[in-house]
Protein backbone atom coordinates (compact mmCIF):
# COMPACT_ATOMS: atom_id res chain seq x y z
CA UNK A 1 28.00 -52.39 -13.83
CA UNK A 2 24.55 -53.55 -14.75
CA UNK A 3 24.56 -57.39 -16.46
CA UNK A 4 21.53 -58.33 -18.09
CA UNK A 5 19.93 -61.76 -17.34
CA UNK A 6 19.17 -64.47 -19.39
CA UNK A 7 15.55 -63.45 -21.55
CA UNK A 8 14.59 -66.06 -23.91
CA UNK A 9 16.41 -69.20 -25.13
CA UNK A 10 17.99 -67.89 -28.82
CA UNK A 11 19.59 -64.86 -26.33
CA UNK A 12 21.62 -67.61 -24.49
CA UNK A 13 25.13 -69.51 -24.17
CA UNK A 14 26.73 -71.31 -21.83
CA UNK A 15 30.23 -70.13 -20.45
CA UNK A 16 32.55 -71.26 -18.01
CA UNK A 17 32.93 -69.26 -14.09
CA UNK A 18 36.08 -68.18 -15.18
CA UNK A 19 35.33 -66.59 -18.74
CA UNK A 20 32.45 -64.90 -16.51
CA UNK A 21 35.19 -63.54 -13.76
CA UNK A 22 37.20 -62.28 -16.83
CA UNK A 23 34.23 -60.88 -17.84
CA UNK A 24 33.58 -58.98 -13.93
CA UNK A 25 37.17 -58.32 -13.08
CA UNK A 26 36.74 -60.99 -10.21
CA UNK A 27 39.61 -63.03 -9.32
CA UNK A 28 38.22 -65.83 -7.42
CA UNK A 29 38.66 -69.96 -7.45
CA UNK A 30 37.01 -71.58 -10.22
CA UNK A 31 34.80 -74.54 -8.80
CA UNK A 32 35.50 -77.00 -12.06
CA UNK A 33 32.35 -77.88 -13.96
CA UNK A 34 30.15 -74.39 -12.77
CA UNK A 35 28.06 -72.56 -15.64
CA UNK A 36 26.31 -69.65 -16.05
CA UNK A 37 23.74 -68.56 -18.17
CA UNK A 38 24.42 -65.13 -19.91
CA UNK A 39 22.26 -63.53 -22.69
CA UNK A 40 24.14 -63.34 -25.66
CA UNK A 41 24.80 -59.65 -27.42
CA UNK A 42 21.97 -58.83 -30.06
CA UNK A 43 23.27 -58.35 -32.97
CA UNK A 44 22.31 -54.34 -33.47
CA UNK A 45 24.13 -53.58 -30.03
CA UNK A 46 26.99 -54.67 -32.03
CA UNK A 47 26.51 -52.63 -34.81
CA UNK A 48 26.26 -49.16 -33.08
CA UNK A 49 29.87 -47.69 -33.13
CA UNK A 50 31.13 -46.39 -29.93
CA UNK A 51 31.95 -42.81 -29.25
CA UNK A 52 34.82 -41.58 -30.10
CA UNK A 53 37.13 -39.20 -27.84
CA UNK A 54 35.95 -36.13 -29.92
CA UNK A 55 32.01 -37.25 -29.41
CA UNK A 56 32.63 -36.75 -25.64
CA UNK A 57 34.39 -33.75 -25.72
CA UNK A 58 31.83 -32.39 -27.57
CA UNK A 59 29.12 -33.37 -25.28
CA UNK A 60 31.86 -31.64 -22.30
CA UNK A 61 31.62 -28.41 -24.20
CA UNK A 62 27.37 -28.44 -24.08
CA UNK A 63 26.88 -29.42 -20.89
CA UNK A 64 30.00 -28.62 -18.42
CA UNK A 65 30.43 -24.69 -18.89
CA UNK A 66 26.55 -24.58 -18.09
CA UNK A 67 26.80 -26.82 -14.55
CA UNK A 68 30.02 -25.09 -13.67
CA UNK A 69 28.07 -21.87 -14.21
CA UNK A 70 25.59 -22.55 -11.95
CA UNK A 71 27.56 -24.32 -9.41
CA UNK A 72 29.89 -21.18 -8.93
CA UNK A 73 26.71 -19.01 -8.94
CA UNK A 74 25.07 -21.20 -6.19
CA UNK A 75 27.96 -21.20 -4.17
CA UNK A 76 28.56 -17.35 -4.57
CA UNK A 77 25.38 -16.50 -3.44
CA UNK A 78 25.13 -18.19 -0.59
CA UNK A 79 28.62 -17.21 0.73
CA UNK A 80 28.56 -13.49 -0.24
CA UNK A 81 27.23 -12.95 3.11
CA UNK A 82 30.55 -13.15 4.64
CA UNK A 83 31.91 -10.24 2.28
CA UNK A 84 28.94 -8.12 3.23
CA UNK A 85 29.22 -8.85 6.56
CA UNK A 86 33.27 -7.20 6.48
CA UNK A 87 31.80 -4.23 4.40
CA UNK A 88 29.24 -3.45 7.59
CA UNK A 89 26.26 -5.24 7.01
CA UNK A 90 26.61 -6.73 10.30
CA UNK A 91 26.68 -3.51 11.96
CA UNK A 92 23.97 -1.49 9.71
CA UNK A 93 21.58 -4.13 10.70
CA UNK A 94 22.48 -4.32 14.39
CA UNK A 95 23.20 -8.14 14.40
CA UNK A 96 25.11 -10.02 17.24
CA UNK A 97 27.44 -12.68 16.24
CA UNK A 98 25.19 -14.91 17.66
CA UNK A 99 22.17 -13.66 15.70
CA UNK A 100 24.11 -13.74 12.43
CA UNK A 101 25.48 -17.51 12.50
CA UNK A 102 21.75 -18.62 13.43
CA UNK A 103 20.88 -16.18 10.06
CA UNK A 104 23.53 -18.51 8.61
CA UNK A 105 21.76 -21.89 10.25
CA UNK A 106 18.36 -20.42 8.83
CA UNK A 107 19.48 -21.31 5.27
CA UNK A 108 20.33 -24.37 5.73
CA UNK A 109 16.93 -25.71 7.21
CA UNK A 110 14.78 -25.39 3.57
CA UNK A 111 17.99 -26.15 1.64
CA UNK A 112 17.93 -29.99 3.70
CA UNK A 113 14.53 -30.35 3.36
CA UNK A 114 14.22 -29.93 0.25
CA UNK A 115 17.10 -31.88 -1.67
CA UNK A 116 15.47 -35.09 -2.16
CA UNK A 117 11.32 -33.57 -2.99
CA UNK A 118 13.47 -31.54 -5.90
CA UNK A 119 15.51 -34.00 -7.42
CA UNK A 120 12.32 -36.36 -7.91
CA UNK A 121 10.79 -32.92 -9.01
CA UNK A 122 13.69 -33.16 -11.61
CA UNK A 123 13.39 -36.29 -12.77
CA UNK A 124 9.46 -36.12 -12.98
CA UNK A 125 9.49 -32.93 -15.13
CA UNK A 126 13.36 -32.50 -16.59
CA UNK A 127 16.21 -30.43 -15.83
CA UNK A 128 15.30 -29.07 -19.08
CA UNK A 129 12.83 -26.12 -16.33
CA UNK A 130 13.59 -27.22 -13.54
CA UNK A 131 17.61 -26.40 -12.69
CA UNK A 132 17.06 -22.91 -14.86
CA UNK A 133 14.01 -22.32 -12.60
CA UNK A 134 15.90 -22.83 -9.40
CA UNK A 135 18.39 -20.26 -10.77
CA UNK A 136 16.44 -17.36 -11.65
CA UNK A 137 14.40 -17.74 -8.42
CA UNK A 138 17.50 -17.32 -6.01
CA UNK A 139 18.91 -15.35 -8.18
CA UNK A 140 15.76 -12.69 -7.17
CA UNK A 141 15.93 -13.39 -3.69
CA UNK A 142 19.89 -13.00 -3.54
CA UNK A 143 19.30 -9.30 -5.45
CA UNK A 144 16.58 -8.46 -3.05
CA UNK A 145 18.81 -9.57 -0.18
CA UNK A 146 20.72 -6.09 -1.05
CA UNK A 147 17.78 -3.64 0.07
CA UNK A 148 16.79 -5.34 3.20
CA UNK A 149 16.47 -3.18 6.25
CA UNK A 150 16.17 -5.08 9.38
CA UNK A 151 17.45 -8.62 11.08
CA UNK A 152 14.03 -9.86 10.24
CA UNK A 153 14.21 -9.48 6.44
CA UNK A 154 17.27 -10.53 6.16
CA UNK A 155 16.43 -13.99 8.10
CA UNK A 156 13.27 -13.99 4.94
CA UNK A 157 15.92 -13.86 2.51
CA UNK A 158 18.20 -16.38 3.49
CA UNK A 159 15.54 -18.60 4.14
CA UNK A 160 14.33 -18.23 0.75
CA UNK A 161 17.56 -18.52 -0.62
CA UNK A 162 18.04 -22.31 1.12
CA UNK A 163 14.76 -23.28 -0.14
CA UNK A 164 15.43 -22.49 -3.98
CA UNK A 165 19.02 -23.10 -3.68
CA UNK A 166 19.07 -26.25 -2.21
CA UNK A 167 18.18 -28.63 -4.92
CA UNK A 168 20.75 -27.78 -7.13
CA UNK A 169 23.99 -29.48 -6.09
CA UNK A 170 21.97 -32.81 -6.37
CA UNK A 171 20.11 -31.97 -9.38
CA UNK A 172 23.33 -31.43 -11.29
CA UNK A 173 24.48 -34.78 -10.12
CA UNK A 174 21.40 -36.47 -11.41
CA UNK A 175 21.14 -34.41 -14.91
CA UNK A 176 24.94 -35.72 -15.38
CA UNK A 177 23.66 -39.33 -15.44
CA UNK A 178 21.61 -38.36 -18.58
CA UNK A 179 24.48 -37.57 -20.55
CA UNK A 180 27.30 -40.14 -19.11
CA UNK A 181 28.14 -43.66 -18.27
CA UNK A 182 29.12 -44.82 -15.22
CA UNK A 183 33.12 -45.39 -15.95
CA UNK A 184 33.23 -41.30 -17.70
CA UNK A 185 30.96 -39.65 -14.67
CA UNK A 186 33.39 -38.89 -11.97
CA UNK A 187 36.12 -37.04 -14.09
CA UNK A 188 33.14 -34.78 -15.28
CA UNK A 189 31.93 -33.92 -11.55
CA UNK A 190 35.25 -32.23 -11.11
CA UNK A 191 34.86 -29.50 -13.49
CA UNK A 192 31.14 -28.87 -13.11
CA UNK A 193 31.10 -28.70 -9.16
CA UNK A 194 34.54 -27.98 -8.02
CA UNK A 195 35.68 -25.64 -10.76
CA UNK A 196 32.61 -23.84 -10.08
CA UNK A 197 33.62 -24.11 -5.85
CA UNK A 198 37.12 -23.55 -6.84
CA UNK A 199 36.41 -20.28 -8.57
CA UNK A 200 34.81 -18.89 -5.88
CA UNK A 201 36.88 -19.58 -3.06
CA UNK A 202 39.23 -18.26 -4.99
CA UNK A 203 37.85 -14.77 -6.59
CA UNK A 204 34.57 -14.25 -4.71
CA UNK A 205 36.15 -12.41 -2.31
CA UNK A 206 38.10 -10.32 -4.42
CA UNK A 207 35.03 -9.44 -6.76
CA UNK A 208 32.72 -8.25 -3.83
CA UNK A 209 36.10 -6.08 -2.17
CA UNK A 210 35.39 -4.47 -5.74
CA UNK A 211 31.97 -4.22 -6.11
CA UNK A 212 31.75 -2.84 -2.33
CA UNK A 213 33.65 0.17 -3.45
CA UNK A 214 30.29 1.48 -5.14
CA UNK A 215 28.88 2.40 -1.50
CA UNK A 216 26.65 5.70 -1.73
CA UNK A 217 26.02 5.39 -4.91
CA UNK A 218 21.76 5.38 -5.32
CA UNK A 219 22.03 5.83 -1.06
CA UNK A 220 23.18 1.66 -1.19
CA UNK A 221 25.76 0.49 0.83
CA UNK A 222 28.42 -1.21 -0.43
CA UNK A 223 27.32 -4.48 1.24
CA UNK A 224 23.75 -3.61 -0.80
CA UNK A 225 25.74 -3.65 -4.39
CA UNK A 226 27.47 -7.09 -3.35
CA UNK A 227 23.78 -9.07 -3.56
CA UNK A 228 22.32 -6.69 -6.10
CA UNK A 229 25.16 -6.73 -8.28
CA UNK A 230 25.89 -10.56 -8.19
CA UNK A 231 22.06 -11.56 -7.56
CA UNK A 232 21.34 -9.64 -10.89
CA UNK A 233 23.71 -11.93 -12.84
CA UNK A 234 22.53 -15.38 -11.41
CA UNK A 235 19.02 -13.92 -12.52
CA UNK A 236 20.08 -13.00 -15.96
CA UNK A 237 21.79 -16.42 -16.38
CA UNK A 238 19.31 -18.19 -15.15
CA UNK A 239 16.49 -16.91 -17.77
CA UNK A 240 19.66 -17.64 -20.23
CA UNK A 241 20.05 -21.46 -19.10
CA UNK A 242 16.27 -22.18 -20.18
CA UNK A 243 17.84 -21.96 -23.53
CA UNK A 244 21.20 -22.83 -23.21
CA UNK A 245 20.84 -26.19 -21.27
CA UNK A 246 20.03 -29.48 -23.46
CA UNK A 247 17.11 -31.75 -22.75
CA UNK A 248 19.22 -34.78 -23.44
CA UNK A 249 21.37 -35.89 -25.98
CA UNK A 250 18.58 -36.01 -28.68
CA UNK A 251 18.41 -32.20 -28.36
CA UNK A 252 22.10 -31.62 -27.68
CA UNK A 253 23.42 -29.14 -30.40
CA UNK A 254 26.83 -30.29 -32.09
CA UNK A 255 26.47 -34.14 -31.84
CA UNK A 256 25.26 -35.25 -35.71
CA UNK A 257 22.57 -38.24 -35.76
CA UNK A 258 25.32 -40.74 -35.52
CA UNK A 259 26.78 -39.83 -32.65
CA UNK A 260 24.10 -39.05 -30.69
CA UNK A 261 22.84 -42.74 -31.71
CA UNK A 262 26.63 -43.76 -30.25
CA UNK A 263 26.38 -42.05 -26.95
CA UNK A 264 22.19 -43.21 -26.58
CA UNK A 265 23.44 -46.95 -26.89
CA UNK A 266 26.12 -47.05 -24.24
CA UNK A 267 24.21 -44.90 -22.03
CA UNK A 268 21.38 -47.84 -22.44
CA UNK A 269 23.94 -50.33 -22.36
CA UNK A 270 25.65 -49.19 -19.05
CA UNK A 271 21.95 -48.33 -17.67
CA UNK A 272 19.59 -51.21 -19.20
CA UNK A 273 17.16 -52.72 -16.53
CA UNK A 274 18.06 -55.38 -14.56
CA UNK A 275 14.56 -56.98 -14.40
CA UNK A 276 10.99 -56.58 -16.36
CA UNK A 277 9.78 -56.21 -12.38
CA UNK A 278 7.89 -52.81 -12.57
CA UNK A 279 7.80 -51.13 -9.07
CA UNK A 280 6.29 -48.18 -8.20
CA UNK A 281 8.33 -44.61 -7.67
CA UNK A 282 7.49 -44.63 -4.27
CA UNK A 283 8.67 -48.16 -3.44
CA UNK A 284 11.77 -46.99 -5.21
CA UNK A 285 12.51 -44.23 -2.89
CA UNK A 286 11.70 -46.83 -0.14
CA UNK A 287 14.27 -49.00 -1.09
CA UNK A 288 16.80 -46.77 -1.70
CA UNK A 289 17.04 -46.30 2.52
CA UNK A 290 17.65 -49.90 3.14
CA UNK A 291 20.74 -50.27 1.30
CA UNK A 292 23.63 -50.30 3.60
CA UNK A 293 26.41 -48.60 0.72
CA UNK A 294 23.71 -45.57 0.48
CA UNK A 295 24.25 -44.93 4.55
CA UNK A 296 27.92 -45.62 4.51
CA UNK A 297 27.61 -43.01 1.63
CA UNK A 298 25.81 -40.54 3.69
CA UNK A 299 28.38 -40.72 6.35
CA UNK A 300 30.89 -39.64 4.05
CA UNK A 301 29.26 -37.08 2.65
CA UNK A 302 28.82 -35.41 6.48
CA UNK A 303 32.37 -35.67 6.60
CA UNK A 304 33.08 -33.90 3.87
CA UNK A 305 30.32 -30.98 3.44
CA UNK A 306 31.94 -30.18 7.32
CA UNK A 307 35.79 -30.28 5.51
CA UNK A 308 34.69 -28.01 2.86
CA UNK A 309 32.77 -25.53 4.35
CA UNK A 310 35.67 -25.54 7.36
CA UNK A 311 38.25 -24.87 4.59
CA UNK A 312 36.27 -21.01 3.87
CA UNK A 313 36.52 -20.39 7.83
CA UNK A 314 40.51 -21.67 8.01
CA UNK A 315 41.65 -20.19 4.58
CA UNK A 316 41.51 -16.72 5.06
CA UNK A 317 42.35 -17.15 9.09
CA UNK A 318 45.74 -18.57 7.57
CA UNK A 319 46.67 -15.92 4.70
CA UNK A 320 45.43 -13.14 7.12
CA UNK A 321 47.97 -14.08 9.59
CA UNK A 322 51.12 -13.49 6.53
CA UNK A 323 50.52 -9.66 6.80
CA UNK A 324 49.26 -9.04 3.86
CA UNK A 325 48.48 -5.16 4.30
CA UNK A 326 45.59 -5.26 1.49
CA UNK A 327 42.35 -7.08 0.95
CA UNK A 328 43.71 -7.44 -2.72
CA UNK A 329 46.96 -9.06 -1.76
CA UNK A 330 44.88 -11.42 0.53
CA UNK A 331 42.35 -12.69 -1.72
CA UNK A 332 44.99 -13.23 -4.54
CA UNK A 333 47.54 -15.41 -1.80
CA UNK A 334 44.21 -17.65 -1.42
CA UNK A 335 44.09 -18.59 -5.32
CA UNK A 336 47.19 -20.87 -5.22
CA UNK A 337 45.91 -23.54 -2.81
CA UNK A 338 42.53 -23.00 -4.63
CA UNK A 339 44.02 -23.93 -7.62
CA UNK A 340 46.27 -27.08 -6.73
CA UNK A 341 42.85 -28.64 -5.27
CA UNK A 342 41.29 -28.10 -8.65
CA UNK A 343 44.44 -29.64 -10.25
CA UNK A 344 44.45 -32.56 -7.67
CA UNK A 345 40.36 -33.02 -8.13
CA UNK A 346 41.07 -33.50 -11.75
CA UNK A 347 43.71 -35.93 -11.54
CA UNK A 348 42.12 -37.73 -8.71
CA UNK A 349 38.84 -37.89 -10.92
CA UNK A 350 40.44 -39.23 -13.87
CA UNK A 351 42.11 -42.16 -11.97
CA UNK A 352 39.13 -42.68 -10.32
CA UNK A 353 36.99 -43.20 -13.80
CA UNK A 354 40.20 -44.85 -15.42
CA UNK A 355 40.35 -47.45 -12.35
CA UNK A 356 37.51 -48.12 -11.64
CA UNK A 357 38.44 -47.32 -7.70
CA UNK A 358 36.20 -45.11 -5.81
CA UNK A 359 37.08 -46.65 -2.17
CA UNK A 360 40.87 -46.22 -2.65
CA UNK A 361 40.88 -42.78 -4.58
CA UNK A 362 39.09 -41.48 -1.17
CA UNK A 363 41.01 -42.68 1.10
CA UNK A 364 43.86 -41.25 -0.78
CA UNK A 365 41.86 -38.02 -0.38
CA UNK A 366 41.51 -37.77 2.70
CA UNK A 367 45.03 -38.97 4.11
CA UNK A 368 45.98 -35.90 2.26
CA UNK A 369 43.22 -33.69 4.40
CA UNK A 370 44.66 -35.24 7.65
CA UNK A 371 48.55 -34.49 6.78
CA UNK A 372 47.31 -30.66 5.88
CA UNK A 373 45.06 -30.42 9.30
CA UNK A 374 47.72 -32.05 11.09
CA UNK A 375 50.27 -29.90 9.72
CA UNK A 376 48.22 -26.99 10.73
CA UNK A 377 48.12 -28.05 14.09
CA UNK A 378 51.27 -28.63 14.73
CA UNK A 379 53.27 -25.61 13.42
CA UNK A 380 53.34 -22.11 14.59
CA UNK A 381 55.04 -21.08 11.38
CA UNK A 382 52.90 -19.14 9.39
CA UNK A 383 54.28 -19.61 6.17
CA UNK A 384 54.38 -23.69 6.98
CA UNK A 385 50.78 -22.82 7.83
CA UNK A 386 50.11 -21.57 4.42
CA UNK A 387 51.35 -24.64 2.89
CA UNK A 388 49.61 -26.95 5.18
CA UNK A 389 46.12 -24.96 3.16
CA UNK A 390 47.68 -26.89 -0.02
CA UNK A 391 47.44 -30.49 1.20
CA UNK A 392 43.84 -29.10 3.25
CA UNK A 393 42.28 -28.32 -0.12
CA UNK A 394 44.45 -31.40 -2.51
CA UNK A 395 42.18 -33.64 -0.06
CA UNK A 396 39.27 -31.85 0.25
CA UNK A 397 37.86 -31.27 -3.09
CA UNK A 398 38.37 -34.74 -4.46
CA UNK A 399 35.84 -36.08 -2.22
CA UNK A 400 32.82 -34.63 -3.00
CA UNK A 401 33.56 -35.41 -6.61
CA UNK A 402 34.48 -39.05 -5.89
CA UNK A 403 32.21 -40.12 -2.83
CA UNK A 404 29.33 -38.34 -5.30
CA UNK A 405 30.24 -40.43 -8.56
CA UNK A 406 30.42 -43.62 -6.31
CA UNK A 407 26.95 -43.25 -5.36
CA UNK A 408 25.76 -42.61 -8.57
CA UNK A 409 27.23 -45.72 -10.10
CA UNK A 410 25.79 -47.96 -7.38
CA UNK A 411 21.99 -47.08 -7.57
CA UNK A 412 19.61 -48.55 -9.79
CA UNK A 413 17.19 -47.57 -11.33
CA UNK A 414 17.00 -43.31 -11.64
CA UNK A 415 14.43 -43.03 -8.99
CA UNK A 416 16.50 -44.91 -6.65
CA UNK A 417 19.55 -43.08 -8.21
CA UNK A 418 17.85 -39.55 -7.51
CA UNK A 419 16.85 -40.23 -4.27
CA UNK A 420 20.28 -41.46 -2.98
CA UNK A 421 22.12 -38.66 -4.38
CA UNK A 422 19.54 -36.12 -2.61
CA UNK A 423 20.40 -38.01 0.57
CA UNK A 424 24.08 -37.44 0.13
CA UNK A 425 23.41 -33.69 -0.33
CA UNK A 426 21.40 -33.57 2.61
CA UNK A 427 24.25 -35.06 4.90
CA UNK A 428 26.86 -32.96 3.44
CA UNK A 429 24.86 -29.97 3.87
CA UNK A 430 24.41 -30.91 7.60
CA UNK A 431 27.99 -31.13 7.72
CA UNK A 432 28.39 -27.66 6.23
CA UNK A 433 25.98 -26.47 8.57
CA UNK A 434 28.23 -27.82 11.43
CA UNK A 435 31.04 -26.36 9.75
CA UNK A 436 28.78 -22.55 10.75
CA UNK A 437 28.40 -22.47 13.83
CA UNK A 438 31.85 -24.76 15.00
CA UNK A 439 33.66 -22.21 12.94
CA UNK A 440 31.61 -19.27 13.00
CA UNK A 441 31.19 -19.26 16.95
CA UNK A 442 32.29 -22.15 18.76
CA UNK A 443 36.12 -22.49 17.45
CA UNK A 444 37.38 -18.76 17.43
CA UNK A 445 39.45 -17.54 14.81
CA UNK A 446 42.45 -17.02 13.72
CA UNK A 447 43.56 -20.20 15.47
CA UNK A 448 40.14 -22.18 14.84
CA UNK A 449 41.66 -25.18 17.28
CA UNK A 450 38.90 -27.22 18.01
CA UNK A 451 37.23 -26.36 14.83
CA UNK A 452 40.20 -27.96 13.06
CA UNK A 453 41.04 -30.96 15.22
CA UNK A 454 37.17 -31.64 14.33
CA UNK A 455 37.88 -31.91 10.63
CA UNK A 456 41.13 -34.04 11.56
CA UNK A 457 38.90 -36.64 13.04
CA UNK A 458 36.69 -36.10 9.90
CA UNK A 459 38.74 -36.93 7.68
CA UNK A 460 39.83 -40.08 9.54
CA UNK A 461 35.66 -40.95 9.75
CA UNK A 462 35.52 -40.52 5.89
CA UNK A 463 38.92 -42.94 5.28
CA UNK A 464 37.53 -45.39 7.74
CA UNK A 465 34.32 -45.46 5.79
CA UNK A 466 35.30 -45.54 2.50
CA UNK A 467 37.37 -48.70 3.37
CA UNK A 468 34.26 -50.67 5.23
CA UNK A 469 32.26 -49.91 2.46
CA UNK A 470 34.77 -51.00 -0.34
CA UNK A 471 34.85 -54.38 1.59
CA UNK A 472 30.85 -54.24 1.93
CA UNK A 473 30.68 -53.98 -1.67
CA UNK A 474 33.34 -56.39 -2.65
CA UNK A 475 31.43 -59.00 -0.49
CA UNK A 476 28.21 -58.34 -2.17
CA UNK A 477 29.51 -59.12 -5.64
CA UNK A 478 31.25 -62.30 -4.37
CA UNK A 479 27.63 -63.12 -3.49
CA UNK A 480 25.90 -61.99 -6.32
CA UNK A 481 28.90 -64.42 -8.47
CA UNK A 482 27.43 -66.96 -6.37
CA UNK A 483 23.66 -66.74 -7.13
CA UNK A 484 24.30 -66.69 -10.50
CA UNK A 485 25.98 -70.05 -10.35
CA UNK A 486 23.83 -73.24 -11.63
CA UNK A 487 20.83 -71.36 -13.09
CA UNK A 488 18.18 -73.29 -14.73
CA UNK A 489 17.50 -72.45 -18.06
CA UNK A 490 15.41 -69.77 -18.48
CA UNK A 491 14.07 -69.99 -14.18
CA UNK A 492 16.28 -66.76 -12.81
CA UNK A 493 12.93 -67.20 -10.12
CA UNK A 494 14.65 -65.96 -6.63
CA UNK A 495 17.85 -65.10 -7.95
CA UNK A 496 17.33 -61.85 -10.41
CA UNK A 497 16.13 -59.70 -7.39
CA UNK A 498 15.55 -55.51 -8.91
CA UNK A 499 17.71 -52.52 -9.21
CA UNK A 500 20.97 -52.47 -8.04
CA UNK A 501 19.45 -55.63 -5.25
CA UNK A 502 19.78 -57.80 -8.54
CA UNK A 503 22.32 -60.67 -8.80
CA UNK A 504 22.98 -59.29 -12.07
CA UNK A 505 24.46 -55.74 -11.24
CA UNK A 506 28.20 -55.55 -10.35
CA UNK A 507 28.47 -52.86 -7.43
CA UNK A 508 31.55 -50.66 -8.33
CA UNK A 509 34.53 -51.07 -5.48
């Protein structure tokens, strides 16, 4: 977490190393006689009171239903296709397998690309426009989507889809720093992505078996009424969340003046800056790429954007093979596993936040993934199959929530912040989009061998560096402990360094 340095002489004490390890969590030797120079609390930090339990459940209530909104709304939309595709859109606009998974690959280009120029879009004019905006305009291309006539159109629309879809995931992220500290930010990714993922995996399925029963009707095909129907609501919701989503906590509705002045304070405490050193936003974004945590990050987030997306392509394979003789029956055998993940993502999170442990928690993660993978491998059982889809998505839906929150804490300042989330977003979307066409073409179904075997190794790749980075990090505060050793009063010269770089920011394990 971020330390302040010393700032002017009547700020300062002297304390021992070990009254500053206490301070850090660090258990190290104490080298007798070593000082550091901290600045001493002011006096009206003290005399804010901190929020209490109910303060933050009220600031839940705002801003969670909102994000899990649009999250299962993004998420929908952009995996409807497969729905329409069962109900005969494939066939009605004489696509090839192969010309449908590079439809698929078309989205994902503009949804990359444009992760990190929207999230500094964000944070230079507010979520306040810009996450509502995103919304309504996808939500117009995704109801379009259901009167297009030819392969051609339909590639339009799913590019335009990726390009004003693909800024959300990270933009949700970000606006979540505005409202939380560092220690409360992972348990609150679970229920405003994954619920929102959860739900869909779950019941998206179902609701578009229903809504394709309206084929004929106005000479649409069912397939039509699936984007119309659900593309109308994003729109409508969209126009809604101008209203509905806060600023920041100065304009968030239920929090009286005192708590809002509670929550401001530790979000200033938790975020103050490390160093008076201004530096431009564009040196920011610089910097952010030459931090080694950010990559080993990134590499994490491939892994798991290709585990996620794989578990839409293996799910249904699995409960398809029980016999279920309706499309009802089906989709209601996939809510169970669904759910558990959503249980396990909450639990995970909480630990996660209550520990302090991002490293660990995803390693835990993702030895769960391998067991389920492995599992499903191994066994020709179907029903030992179906439970193996339990352990697949107890592993799977942690990380995102974990790997995400672990990111967040360790850049500084927001540019840097927004830039490195993007970049996590981007890589998981690449692994999403490897998920496609390894799923969708290379690894047939129902048995999806080489797909799976894939996201075995995946999940081994995301263990492996989750571990390497924990040490990375745990190395770099040992050092930063270090350079703040023997500091001349009041000459931090060489030592303070900016951002999350500083000697004074404590890198979260």
């Amino acid at each position: 977490m971020p330390s302040s340095p010393p700032s002017s002489s009547r700020d300062l004490r002297l304390i021992s190393l070990s009254d500053l390890d206490k301070i850090f969590g660090i258990q190290r030797d104490v080298i007798p006689g070593s000082v550091y120079i901290v600045e001493e609390p002011k006096e009206e930090t003290r005399s804010v009171e901190k929020p209490r339990a109910q303060t933050w459940r009220k600031v839940d209530l705002v801003v969670l239903p909102i994000l899990s909104m649009m999250c299962f709304l993004s998420f929908l939309d952009r995996i409807n296709v497969g729905s329409a595709r069962a109900a005969g859109m494939q066939r009605d606009l004489q696509m090839s397998d192969l010309q449908y998974t590079t439809a698929l690959t078309v989205t994902f280009i503009p949804y990359i690309l444009c992760e990190i120029p929207s999230n500094l879009m964000l944070q230079a004019l507010g979520a306040k426009y810009v996450l509502p905006g995103m919304i309504t305009m996808w939500g117009v291309v995704a109801l379009s989507t259901g009167f297009v006539k030819t392969y051609r159109t339909f590639i339009a629309s799913r590019f335009f889809l990726g390009l004003f879809e693909g800024g959300l995931y990270p933009g949700v992220c970000l606006y979540l720093t505005y409202f939380y500290p560092r220690h409360k930010i992972s348990f609150r990714y679970a229920p405003s992505n994954e619920l929102g993922i959860a739900l869909c995996g779950a019941f998206s399925g179902l609701l578009a078996f229903g809504i394709a029963q309206m084929s004929g009707v106005s000479n649409i095909r069912g397939w039509g009424w699936i984007f119309i129907l659900e593309g109308l609501f994003t729109v409508i919701f969209g126009l809604l969340s101008f209203r509905l989503l806060p600023r920041s906590v100065e304009t968030m509705p239920l929090l009286d003046d005192k708590e809002k002045e509670s929550v401001i304070q530790v979000l200033k405490n938790d975020s103050r800056n490390i160093t008076e050193t201004r530096v431009s936003a564009c040196r920011e974004i610089i910097n952010t790429f030459g931090g080694l945590h950010v990559w080993f990050g990134a590499g994490m987030a491939f892994a798991l954007g290709t585990k996620l997306m794989g578990m839409f392509y293996i799910t249904p394979a699995i409960v398809r093979s029980l016999g279920y003789n309706t499309e009802v029956k089906a989709q209601l055998m996939s809510v169970p596993p669904y759910a558990a993940g959503l249980l396990v993502t909450l639990v995970i999170g909480y630990l996660s936040d209550r520990l302090q442990q991002r490293g660990f928690m995803t390693i835990i993660s993702n030895a769960l993934c391998a067991i389920g993978f492995a599992v499903f491998l191994a066994s020709t059982s179907d029903t030992v199959r179906y439970g193996s889809i339990f352990l697949m998505a107890s592993g799977s839906y942690p990380s995102p929530v974990i790997v995400t929150a672990w990111m967040s804490n360790n850049s500084f300042p927001e540019a840097r912040r927004a830039t490195a989330i993007a970049l996590q977003s981007m890589m998981a979307s690449l692994g999403a989009l490897l998920s496609v066409w390894l799923f969708g073409y290379l690894s047939p179904a129902p048995e999806h061998v080489a797909g799976t075997i894939t996201l075995l190794a995946l999940s081994g790749l995301e263990a492996t560096l989750a571990g390497v980075n924990t040490i990375y990090l745990r190395k770099q505060n040992e050092k930063k402990v270090i350079a703040r050793q023997f500091v001349e009063l009041g000459d931090n010269k060489g030592i303070n360094g900016h951002g999350d770089d500083s000697a004074w920011f404590v890198y979260t394990l």
